[in-house]
PDB file of N, CA and C in Angstrom:
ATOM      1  N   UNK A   1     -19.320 -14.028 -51.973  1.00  0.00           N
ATOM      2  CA  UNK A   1     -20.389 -14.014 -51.014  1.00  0.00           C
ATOM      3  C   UNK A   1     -21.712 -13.793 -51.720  1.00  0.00           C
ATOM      4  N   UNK A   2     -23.240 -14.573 -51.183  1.00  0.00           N
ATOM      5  CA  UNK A   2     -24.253 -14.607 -51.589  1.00  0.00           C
ATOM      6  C   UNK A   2     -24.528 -12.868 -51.012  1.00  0.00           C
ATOM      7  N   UNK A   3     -25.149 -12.314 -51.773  1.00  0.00           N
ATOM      8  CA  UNK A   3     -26.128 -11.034 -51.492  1.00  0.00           C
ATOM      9  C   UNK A   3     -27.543 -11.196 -51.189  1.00  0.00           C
ATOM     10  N   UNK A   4     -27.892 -12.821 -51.364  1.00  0.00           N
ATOM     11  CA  UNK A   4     -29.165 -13.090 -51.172  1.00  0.00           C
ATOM     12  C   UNK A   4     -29.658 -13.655 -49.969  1.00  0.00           C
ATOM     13  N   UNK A   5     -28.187 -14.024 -48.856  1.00  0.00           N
ATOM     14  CA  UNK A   5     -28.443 -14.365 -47.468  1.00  0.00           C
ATOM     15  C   UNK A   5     -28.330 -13.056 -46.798  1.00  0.00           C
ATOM     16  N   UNK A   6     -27.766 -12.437 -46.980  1.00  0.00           N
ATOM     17  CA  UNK A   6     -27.312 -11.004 -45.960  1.00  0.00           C
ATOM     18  C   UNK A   6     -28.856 -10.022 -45.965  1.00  0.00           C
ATOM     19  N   UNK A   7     -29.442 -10.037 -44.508  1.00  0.00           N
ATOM     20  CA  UNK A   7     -30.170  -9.103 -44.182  1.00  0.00           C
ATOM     21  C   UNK A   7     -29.760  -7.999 -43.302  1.00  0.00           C
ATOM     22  N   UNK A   8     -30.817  -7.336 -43.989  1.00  0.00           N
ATOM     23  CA  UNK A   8     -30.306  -5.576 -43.690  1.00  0.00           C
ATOM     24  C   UNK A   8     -31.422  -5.558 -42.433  1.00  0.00           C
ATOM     25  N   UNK A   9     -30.891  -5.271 -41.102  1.00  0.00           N
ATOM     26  CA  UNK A   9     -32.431  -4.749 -40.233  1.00  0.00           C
ATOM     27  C   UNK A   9     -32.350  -3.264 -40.423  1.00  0.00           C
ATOM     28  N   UNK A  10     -33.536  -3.071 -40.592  1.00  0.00           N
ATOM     29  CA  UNK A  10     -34.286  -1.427 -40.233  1.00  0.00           C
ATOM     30  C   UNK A  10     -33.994  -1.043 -38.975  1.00  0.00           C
ATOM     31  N   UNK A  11     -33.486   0.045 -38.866  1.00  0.00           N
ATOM     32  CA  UNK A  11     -34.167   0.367 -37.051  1.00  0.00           C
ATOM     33  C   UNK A  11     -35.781   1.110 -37.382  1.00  0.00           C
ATOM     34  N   UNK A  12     -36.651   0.695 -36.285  1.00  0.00           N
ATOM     35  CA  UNK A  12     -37.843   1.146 -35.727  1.00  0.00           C
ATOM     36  C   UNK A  12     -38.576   2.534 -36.162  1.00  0.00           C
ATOM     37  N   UNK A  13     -39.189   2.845 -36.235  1.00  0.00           N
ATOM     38  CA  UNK A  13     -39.597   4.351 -36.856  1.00  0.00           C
ATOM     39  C   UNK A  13     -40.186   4.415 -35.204  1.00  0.00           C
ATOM     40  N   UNK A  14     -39.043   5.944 -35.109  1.00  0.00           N
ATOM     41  CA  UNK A  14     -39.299   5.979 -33.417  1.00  0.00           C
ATOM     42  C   UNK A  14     -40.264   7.013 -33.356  1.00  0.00           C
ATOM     43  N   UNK A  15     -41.436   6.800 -33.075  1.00  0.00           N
ATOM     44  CA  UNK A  15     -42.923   7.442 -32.397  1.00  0.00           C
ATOM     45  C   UNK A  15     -42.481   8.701 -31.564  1.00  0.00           C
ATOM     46  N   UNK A  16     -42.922  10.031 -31.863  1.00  0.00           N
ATOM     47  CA  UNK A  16     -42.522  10.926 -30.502  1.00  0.00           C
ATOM     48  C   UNK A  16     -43.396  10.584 -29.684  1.00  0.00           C
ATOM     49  N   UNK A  17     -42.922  10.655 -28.076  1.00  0.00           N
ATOM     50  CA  UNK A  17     -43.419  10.367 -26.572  1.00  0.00           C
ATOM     51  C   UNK A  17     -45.145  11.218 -26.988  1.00  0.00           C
ATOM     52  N   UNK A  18     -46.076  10.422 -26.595  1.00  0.00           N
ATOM     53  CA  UNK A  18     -47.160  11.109 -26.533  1.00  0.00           C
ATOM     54  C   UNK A  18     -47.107  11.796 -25.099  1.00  0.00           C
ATOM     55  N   UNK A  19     -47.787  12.836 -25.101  1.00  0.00           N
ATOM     56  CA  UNK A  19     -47.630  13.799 -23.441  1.00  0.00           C
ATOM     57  C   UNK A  19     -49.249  13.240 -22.676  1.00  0.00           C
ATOM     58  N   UNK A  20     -49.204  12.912 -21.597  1.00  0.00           N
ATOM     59  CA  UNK A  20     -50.471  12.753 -20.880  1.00  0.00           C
ATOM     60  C   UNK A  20     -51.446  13.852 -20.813  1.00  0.00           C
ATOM     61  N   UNK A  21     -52.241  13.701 -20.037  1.00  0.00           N
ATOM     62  CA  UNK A  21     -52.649  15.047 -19.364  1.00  0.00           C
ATOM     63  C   UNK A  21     -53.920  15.337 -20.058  1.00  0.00           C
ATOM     64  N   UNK A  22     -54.661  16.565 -19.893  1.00  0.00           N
ATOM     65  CA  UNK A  22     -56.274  17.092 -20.450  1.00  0.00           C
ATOM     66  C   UNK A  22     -55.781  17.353 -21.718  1.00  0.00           C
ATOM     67  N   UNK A  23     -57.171  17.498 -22.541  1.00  0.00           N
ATOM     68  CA  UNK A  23     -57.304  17.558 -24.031  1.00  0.00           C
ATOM     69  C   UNK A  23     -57.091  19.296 -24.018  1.00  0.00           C
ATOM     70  N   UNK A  24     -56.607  19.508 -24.990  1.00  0.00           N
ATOM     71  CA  UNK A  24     -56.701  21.176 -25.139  1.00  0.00           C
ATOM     72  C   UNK A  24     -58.189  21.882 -25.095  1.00  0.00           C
ATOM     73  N   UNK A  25     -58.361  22.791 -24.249  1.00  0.00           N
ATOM     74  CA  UNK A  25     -59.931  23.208 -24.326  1.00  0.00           C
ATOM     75  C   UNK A  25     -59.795  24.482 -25.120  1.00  0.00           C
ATOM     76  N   UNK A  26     -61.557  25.007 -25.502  1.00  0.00           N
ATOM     77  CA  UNK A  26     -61.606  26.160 -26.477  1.00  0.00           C
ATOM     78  C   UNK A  26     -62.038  27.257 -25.429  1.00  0.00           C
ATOM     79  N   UNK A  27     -61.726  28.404 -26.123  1.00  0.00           N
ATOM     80  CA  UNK A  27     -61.538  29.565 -24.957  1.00  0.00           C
ATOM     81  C   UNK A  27     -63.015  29.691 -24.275  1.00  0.00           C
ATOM     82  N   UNK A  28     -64.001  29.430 -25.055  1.00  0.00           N
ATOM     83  CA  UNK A  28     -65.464  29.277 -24.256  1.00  0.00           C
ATOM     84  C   UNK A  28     -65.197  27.768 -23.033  1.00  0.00           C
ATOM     85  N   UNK A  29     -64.195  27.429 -23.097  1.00  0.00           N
ATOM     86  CA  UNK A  29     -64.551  25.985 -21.890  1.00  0.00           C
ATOM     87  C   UNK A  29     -63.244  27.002 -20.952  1.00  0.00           C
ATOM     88  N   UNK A  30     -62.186  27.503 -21.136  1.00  0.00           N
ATOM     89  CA  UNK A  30     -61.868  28.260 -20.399  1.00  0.00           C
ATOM     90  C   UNK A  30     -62.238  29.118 -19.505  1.00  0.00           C
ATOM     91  N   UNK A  31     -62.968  29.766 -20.075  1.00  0.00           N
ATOM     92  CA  UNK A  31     -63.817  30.616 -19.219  1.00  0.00           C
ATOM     93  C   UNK A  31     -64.515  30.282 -17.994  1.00  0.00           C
ATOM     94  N   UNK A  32     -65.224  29.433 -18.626  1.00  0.00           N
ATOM     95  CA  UNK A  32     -66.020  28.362 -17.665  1.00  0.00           C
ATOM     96  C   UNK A  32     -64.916  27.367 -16.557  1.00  0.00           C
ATOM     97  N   UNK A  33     -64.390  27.354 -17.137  1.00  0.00           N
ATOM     98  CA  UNK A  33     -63.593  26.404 -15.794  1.00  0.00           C
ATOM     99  C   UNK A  33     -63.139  27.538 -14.808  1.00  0.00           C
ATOM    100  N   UNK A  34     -62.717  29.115 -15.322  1.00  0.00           N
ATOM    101  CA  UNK A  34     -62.149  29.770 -14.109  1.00  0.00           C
ATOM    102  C   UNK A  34     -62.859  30.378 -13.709  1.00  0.00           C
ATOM    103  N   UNK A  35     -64.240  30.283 -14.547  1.00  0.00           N
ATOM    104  CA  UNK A  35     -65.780  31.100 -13.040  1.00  0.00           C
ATOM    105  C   UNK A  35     -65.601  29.784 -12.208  1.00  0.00           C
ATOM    106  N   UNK A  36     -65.783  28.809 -12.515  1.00  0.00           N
ATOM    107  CA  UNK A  36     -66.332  27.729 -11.574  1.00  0.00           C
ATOM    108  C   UNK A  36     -65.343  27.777 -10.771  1.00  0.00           C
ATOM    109  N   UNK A  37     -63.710  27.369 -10.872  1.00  0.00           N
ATOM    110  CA  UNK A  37     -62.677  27.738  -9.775  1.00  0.00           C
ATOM    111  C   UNK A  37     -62.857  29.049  -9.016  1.00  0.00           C
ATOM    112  N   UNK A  38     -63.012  29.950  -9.660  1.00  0.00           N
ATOM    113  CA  UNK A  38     -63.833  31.303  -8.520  1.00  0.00           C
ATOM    114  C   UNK A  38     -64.512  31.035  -7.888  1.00  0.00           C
ATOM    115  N   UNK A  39     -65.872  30.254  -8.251  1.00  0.00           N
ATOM    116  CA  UNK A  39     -66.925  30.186  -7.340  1.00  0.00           C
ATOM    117  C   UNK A  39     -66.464  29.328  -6.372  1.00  0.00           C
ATOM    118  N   UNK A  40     -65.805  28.157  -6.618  1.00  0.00           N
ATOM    119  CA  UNK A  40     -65.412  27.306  -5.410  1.00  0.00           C
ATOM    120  C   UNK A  40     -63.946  28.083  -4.203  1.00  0.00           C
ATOM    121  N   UNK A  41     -63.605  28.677  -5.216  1.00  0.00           N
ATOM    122  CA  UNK A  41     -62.768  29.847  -3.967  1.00  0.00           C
ATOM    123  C   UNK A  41     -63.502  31.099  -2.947  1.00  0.00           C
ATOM    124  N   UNK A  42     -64.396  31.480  -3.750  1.00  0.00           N
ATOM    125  CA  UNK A  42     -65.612  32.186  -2.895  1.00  0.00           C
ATOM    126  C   UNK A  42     -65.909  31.215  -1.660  1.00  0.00           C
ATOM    127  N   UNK A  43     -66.438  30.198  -2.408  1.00  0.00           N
ATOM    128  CA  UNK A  43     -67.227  29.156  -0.798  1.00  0.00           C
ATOM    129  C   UNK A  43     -66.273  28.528   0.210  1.00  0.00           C
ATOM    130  N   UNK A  44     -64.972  28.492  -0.563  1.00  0.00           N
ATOM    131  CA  UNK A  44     -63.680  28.240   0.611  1.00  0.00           C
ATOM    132  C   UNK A  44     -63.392  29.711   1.980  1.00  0.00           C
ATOM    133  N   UNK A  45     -63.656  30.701   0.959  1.00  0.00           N
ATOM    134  CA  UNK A  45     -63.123  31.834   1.761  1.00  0.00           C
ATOM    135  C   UNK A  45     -64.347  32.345   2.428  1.00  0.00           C
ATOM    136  N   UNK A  46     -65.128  31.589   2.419  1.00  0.00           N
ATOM    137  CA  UNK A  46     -66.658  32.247   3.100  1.00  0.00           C
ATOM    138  C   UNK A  46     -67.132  31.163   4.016  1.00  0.00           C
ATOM    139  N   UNK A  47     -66.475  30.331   4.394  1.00  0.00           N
ATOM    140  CA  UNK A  47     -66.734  28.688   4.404  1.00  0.00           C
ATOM    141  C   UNK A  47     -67.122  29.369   6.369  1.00  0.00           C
ATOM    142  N   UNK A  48     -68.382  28.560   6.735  1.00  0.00           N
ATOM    143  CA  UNK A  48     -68.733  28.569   7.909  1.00  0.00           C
ATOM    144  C   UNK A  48     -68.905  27.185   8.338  1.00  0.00           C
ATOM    145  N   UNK A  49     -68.053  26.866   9.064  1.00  0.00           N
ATOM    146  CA  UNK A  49     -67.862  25.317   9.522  1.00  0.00           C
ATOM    147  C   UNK A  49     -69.277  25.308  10.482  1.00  0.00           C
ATOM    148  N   UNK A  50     -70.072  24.619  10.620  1.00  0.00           N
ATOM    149  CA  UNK A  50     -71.275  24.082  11.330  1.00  0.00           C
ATOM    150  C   UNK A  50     -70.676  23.813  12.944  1.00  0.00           C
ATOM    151  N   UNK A  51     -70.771  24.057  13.916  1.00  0.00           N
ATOM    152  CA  UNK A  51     -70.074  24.104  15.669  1.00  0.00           C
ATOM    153  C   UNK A  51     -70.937  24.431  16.163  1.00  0.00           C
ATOM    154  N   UNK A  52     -71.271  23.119  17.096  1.00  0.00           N
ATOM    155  CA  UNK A  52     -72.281  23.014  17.928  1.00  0.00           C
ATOM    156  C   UNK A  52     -71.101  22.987  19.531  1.00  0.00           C
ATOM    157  N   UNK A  53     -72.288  23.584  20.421  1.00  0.00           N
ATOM    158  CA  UNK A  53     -71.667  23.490  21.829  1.00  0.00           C
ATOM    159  C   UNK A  53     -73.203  22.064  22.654  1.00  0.00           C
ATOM    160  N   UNK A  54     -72.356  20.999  23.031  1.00  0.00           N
ATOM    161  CA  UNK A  54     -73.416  20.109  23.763  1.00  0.00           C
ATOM    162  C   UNK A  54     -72.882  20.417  25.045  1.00  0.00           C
ATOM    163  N   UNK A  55     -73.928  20.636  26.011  1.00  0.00           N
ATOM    164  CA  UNK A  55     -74.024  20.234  27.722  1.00  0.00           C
ATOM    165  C   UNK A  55     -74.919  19.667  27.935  1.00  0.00           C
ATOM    166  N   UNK A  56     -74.951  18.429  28.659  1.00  0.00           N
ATOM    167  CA  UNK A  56     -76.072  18.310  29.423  1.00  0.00           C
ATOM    168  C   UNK A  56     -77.664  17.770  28.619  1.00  0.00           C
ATOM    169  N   UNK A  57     -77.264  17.533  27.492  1.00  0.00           N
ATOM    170  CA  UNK A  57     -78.495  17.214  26.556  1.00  0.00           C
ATOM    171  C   UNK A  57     -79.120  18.569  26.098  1.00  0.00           C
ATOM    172  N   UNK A  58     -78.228  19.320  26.321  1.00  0.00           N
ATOM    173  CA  UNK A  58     -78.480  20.602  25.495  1.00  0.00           C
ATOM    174  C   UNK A  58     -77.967  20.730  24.582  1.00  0.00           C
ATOM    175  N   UNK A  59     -78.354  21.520  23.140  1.00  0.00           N
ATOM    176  CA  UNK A  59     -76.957  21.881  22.280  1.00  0.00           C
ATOM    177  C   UNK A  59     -77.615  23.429  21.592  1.00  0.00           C
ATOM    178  N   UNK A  60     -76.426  23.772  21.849  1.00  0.00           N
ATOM    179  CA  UNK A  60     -76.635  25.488  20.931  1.00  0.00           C
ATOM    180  C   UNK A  60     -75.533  25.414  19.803  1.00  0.00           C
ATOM    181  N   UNK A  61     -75.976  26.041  18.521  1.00  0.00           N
ATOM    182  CA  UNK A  61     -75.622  26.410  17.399  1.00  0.00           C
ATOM    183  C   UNK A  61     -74.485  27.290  17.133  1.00  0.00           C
ATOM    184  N   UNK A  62     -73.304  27.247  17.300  1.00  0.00           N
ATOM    185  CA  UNK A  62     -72.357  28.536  17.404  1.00  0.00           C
ATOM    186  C   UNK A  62     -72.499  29.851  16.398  1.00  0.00           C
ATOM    187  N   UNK A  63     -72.795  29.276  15.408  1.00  0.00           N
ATOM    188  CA  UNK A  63     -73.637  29.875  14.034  1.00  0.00           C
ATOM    189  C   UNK A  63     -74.418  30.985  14.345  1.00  0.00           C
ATOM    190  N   UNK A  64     -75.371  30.037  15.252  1.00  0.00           N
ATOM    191  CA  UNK A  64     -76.982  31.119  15.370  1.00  0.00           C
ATOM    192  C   UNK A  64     -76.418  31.922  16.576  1.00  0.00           C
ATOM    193  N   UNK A  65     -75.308  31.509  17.303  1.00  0.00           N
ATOM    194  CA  UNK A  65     -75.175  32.359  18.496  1.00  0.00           C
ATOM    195  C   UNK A  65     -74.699  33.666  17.447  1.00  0.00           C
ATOM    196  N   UNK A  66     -73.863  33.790  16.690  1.00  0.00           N
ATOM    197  CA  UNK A  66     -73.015  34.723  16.097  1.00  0.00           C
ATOM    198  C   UNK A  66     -73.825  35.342  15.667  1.00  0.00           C
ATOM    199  N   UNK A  67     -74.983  34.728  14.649  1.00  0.00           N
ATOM    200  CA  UNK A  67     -76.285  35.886  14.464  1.00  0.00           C
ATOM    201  C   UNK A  67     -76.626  36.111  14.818  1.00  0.00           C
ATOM    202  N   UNK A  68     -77.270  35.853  16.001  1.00  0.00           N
ATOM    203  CA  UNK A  68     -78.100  36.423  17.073  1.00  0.00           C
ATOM    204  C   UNK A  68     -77.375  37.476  18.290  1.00  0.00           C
ATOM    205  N   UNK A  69     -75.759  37.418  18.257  1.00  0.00           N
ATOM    206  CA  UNK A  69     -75.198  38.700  18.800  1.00  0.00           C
ATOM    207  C   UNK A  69     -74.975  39.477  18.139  1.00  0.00           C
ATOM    208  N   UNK A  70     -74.787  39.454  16.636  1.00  0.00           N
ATOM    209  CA  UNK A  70     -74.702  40.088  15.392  1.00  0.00           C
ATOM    210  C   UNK A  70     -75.909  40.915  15.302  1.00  0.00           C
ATOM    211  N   UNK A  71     -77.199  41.005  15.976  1.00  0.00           N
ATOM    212  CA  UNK A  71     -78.285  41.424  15.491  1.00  0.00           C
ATOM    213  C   UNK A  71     -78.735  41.989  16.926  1.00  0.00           C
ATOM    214  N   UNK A  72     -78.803  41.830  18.009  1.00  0.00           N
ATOM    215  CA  UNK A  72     -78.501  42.228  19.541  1.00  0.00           C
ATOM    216  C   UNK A  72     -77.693  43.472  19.109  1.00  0.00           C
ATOM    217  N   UNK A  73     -76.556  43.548  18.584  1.00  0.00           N
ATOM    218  CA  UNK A  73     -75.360  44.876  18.319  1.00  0.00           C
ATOM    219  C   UNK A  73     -75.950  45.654  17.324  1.00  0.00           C
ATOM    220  N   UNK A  74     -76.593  45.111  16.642  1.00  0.00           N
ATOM    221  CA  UNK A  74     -77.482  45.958  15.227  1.00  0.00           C
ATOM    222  C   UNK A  74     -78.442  46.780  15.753  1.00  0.00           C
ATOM    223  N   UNK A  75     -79.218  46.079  16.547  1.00  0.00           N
ATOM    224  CA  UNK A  75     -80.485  46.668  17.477  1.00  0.00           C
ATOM    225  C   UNK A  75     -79.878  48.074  18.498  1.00  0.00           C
ATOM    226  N   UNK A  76     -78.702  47.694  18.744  1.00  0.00           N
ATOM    227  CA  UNK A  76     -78.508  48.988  19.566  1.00  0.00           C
ATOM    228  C   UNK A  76     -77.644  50.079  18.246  1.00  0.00           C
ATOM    229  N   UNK A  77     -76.724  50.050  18.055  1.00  0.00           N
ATOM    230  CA  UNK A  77     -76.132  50.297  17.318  1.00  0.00           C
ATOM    231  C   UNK A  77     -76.026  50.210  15.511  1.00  0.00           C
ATOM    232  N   UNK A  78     -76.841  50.318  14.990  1.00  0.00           N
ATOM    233  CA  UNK A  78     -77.101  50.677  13.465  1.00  0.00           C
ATOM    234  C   UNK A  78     -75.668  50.962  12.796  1.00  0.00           C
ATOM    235  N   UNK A  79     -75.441  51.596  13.090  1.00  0.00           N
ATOM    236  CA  UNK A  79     -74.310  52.022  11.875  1.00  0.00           C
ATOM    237  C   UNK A  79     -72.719  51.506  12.427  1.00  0.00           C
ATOM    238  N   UNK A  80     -72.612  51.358  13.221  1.00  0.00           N
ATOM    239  CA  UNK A  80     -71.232  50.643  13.634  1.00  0.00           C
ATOM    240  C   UNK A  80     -71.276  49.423  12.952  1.00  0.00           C
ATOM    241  N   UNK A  81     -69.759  49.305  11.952  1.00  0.00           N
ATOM    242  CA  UNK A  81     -69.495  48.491  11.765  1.00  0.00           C
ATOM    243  C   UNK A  81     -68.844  47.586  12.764  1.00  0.00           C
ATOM    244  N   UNK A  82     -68.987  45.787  12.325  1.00  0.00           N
ATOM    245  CA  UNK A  82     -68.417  45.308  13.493  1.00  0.00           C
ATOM    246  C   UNK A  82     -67.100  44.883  12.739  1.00  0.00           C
ATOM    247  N   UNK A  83     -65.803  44.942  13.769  1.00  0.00           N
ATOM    248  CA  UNK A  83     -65.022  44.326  12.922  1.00  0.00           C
ATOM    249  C   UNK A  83     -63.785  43.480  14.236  1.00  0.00           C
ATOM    250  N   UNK A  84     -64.372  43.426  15.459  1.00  0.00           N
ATOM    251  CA  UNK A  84     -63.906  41.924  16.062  1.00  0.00           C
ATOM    252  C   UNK A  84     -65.386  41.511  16.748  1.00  0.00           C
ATOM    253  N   UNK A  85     -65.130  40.141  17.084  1.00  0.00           N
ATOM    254  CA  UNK A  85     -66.482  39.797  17.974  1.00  0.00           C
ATOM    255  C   UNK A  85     -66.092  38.613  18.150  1.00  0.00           C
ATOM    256  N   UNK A  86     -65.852  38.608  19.548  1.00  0.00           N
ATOM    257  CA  UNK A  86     -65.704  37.553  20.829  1.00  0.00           C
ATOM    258  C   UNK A  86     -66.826  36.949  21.652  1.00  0.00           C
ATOM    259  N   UNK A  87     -67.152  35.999  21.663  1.00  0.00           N
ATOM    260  CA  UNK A  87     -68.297  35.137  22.442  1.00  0.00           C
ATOM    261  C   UNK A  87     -67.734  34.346  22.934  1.00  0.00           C
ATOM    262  N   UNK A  88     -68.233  34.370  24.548  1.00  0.00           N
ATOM    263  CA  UNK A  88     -68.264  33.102  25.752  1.00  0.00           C
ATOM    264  C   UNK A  88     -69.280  32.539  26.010  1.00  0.00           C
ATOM    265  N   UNK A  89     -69.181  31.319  25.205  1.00  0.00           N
ATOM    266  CA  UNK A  89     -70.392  30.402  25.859  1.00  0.00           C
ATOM    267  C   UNK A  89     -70.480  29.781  27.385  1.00  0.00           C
ATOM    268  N   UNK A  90     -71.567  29.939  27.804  1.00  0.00           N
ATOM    269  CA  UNK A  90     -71.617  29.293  29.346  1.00  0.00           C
ATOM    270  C   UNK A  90     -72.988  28.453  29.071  1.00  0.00           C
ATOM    271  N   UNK A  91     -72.337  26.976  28.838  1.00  0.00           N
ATOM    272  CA  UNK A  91     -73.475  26.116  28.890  1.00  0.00           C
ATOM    273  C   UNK A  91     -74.371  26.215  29.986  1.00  0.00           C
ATOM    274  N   UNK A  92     -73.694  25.953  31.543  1.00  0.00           N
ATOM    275  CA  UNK A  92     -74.329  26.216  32.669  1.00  0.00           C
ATOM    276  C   UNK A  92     -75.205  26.884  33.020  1.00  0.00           C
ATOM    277  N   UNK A  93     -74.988  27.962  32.337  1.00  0.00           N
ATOM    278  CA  UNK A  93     -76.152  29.219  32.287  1.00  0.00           C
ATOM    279  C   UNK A  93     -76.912  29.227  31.539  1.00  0.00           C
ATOM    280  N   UNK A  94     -76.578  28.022  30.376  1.00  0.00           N
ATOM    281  CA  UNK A  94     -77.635  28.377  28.861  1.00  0.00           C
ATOM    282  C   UNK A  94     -77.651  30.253  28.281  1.00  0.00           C
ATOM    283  N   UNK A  95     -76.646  30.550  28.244  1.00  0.00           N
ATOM    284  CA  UNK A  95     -76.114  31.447  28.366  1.00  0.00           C
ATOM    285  C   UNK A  95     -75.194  32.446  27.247  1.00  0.00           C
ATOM    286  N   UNK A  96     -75.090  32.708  26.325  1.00  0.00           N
ATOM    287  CA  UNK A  96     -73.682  33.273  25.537  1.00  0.00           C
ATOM    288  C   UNK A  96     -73.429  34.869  25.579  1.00  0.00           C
ATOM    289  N   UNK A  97     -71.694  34.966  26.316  1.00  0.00           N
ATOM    290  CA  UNK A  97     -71.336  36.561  26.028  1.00  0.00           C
ATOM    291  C   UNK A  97     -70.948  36.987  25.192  1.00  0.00           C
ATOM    292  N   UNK A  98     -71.057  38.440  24.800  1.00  0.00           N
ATOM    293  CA  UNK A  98     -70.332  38.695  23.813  1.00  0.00           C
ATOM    294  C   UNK A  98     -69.654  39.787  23.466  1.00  0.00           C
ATOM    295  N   UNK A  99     -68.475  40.351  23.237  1.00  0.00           N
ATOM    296  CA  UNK A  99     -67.849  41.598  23.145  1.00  0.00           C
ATOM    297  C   UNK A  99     -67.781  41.935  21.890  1.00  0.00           C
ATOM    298  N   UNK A 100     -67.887  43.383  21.377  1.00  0.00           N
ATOM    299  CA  UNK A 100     -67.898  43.537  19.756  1.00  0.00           C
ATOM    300  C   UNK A 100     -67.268  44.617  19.936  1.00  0.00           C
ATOM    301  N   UNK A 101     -66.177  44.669  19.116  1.00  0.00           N
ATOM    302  CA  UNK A 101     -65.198  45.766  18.620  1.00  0.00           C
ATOM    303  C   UNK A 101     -64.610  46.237  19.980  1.00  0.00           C
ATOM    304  N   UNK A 102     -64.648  45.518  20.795  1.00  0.00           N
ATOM    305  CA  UNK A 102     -63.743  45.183  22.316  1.00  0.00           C
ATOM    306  C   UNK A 102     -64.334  46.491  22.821  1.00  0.00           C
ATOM    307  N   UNK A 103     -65.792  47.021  22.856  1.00  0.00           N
ATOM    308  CA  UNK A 103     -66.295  47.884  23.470  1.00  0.00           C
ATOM    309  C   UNK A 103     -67.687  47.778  23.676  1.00  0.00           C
ATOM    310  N   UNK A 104     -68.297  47.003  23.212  1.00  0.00           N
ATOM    311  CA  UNK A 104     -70.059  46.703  23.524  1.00  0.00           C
ATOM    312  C   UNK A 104     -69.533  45.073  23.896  1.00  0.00           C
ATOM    313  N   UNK A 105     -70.449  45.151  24.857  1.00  0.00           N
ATOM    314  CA  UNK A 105     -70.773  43.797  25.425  1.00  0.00           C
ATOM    315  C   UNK A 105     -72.094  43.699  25.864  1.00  0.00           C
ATOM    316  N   UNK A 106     -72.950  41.778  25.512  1.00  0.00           N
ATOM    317  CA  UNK A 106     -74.204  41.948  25.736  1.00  0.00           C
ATOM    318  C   UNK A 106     -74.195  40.457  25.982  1.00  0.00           C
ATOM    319  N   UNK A 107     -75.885  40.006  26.355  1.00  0.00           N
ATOM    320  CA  UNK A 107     -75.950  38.636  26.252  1.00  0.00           C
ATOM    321  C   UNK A 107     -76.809  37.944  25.892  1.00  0.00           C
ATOM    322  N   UNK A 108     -76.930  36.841  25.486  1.00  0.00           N
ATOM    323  CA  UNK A 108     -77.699  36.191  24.646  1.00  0.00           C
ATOM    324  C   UNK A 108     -78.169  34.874  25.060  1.00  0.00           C
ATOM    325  N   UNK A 109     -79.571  34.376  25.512  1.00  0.00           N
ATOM    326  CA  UNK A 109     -79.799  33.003  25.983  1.00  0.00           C
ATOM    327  C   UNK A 109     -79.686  32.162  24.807  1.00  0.00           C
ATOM    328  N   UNK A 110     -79.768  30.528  25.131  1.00  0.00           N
ATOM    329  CA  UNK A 110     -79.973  29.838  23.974  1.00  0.00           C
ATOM    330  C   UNK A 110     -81.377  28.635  24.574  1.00  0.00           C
TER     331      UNK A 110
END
């Protein structure tokens, strides 16, 4: 037999799997990424959705109602903390009630 027809195949020089994903960061970009995830968890857990009440070609602010009974309860009461507060809006009346700490109640036009 010729030795000069017979080929030898190689197998492949097998590559390890490269992994996807972000580049490794340095502990100064660390840092920084988990203030910034803080800060965006702050504004989630503080998050005041914008709620408007329309009647009638009217519209009141649910927002400003809350401050403005928030500060109605301040005016009488200084040092009580508040820690429930319930409001009934009555468009009809142009009108909002409000109960705080399920023992002051007052009211508020808009």
């Amino acid at each position: 037999m010729d030795e000069e027809n017979i080929i030898v195949e190689q197998p492949e020089e097998v590559k390890p799997k490269r992994r996807g994903g972000r580049k490794p960061m340095t502990p100064e970009q660390k840092a920084e990424a988990a203030r910034i995830r803080e800060e965006k968890k702050q504004m989630a857990d503080n998050l005041r959705p914008a709620v408007y009440v329309q009647f009638q070609e009217t519209q009141a602010d649910v927002n400003e109602l809350v401050d403005r009974a928030r500060a109605a309860f301040r005016a009488e009461k200084k040092r009580t903390r508040i820690t429930d507060m319930k409001i009934y809006i009555k468009p009809e009346e142009r009108a909002a009630y409000y109960v705080i700490n399920e023992k002051s109640e007052g009211k508020i036009s808009y």
